[in-house]
N, C-alpha and C. Protein backbone atom coordinates (compact mmCIF):
# COMPACT_ATOMS: atom_id res chain seq x y z
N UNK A 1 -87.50 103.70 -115.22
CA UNK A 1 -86.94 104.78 -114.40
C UNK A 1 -85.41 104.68 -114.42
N UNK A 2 -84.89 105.93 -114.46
CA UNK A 2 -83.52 105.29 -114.99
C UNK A 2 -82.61 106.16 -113.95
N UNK A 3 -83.27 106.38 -112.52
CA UNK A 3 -82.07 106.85 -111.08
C UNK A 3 -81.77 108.20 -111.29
N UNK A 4 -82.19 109.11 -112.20
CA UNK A 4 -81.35 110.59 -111.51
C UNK A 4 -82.63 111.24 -111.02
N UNK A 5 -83.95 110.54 -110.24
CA UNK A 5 -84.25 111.69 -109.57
C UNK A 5 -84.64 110.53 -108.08
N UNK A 6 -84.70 111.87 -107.34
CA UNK A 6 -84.03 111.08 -105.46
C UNK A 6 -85.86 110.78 -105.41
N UNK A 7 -87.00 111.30 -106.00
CA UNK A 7 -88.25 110.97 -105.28
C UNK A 7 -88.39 109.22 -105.78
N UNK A 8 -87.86 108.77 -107.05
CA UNK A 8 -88.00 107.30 -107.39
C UNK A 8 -87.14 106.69 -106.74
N UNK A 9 -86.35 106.87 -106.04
CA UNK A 9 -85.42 106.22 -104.92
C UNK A 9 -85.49 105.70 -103.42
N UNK A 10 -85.75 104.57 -102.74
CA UNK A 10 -85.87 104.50 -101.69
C UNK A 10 -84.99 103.48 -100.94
N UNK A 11 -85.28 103.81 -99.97
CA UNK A 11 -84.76 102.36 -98.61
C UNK A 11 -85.18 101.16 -99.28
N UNK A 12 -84.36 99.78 -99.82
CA UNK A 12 -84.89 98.45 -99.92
C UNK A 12 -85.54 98.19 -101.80
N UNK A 13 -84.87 99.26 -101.90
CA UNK A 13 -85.26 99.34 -103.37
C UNK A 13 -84.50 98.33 -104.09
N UNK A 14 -84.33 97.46 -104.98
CA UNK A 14 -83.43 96.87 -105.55
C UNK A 14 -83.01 97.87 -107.21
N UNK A 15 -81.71 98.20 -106.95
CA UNK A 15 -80.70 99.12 -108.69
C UNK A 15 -79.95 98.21 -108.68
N UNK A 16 -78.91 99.12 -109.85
CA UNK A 16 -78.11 98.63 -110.44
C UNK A 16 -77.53 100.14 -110.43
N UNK A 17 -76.56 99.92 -109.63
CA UNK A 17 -75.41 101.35 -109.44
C UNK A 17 -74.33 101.08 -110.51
N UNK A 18 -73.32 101.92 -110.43
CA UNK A 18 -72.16 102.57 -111.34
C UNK A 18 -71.24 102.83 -110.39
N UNK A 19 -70.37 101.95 -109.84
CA UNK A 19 -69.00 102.25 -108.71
C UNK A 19 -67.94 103.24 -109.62
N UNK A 20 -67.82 104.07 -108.24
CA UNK A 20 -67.03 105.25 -108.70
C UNK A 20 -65.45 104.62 -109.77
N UNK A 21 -64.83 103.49 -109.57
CA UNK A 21 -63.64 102.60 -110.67
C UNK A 21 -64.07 102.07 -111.40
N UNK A 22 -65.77 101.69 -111.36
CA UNK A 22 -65.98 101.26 -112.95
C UNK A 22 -66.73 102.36 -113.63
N UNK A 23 -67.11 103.53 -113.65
CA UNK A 23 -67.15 104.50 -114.32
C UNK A 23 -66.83 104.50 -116.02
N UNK A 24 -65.62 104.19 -116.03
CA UNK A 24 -64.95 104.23 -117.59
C UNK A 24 -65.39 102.86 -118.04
N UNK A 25 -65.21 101.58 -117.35
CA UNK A 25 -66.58 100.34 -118.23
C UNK A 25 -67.68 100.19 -118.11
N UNK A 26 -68.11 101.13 -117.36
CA UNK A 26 -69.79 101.46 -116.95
C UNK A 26 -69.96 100.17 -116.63
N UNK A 27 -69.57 99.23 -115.86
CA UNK A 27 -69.87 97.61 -115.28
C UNK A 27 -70.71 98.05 -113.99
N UNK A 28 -72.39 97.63 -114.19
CA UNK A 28 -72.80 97.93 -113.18
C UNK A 28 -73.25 96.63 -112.07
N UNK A 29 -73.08 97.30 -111.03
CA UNK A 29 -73.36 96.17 -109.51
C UNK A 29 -74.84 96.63 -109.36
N UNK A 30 -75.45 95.38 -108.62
CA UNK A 30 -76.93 95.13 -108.54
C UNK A 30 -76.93 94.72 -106.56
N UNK A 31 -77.99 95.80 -106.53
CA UNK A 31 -77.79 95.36 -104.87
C UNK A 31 -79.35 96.16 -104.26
N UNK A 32 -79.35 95.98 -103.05
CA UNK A 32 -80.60 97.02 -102.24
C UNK A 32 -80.13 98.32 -102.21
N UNK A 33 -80.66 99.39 -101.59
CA UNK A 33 -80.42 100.65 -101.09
C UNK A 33 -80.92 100.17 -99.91
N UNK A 34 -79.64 100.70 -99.01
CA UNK A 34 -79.75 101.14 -97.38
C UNK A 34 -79.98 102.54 -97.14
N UNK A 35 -78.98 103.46 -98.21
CA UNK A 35 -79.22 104.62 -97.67
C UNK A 35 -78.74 105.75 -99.15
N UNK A 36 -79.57 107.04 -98.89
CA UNK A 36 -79.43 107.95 -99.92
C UNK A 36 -78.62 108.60 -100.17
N UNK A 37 -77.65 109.08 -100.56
CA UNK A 37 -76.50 110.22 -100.13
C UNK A 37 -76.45 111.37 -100.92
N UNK A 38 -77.23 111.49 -102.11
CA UNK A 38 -77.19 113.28 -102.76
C UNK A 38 -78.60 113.43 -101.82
N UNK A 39 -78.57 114.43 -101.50
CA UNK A 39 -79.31 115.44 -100.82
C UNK A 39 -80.28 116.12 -101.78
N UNK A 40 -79.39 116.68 -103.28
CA UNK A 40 -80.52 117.54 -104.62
C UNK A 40 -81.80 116.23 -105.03
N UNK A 41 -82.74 117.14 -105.18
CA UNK A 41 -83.88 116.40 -105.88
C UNK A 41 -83.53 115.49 -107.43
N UNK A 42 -82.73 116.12 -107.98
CA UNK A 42 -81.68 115.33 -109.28
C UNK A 42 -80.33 115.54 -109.33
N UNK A 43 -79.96 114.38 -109.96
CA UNK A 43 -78.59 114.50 -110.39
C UNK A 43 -78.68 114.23 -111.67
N UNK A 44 -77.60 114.92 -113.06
CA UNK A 44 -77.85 114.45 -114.28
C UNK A 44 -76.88 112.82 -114.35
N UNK A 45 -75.57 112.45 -113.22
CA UNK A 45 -75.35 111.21 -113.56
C UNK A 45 -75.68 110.19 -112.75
N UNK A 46 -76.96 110.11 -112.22
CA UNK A 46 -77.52 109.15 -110.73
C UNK A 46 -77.38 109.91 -109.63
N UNK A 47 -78.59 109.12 -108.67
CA UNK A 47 -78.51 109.66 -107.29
C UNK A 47 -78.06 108.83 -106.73
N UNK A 48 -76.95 109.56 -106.04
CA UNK A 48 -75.53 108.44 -105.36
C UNK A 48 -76.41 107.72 -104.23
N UNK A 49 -75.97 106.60 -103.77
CA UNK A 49 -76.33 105.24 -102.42
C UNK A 49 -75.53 104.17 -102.20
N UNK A 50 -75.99 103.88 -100.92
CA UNK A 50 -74.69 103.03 -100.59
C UNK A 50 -76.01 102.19 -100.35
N UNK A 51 -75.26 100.69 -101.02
CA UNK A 51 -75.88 99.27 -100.64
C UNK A 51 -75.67 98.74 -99.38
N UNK A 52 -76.61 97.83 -99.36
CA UNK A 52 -76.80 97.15 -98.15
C UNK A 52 -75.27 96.28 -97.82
N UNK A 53 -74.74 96.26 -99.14
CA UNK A 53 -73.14 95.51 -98.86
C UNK A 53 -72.08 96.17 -98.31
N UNK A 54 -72.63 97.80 -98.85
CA UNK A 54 -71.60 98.65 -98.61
C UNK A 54 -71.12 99.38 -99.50
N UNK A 55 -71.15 98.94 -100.76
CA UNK A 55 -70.79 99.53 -102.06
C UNK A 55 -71.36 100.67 -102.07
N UNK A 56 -70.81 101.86 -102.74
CA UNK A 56 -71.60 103.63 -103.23
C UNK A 56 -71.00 103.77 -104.27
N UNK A 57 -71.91 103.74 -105.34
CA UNK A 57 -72.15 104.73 -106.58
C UNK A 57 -73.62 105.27 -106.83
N UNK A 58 -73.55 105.17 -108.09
CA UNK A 58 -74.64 106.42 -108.14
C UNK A 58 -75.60 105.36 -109.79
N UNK A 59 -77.27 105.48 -109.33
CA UNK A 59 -78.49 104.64 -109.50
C UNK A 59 -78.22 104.66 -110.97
N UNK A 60 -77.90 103.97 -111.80
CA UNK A 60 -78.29 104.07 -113.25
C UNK A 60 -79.70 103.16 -114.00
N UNK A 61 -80.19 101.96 -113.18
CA UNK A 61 -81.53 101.52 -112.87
C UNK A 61 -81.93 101.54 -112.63
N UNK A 62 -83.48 101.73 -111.83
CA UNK A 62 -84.09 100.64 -111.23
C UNK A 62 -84.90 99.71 -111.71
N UNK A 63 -84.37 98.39 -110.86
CA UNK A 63 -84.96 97.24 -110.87
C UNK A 63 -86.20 96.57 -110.76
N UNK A 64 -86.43 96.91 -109.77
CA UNK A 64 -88.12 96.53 -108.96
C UNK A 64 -89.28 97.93 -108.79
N UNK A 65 -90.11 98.47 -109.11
CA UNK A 65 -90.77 99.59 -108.68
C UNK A 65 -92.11 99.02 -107.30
């Protein structure tokens, strides 16, 4: 599953996001989802979330199903 649609996405999920400054090295951070933040059923570049750390970008993995 590779994050641009919000129904494979949940609370406690473990990804691997895309922070909005690493964009151009695509260096991705690995964390939970606390919470969802696009609202559309897809996005073509991830469905944006903010980690349990705090960090928000947008899902280019998931990790665990």
């Amino acid at each position: 599953m590779n994050g641009k649609n919000r129904k494979d996405i949940r609370s406690g999920l473990k990804v691997a996001i895309v922070l909005k400054q690493d964009q151009r090295s695509g260096k991705l951070t690995e964390g939970i989802v606390k919470d969802i933040l696009t609202n559309s059923p897809t996005h073509p570049h991830g469905i944006k979330v903010r980690l349990e750390e705090g960090q928000v970008g947008r899902v280019q993995k998931i990790m665990d199903v």
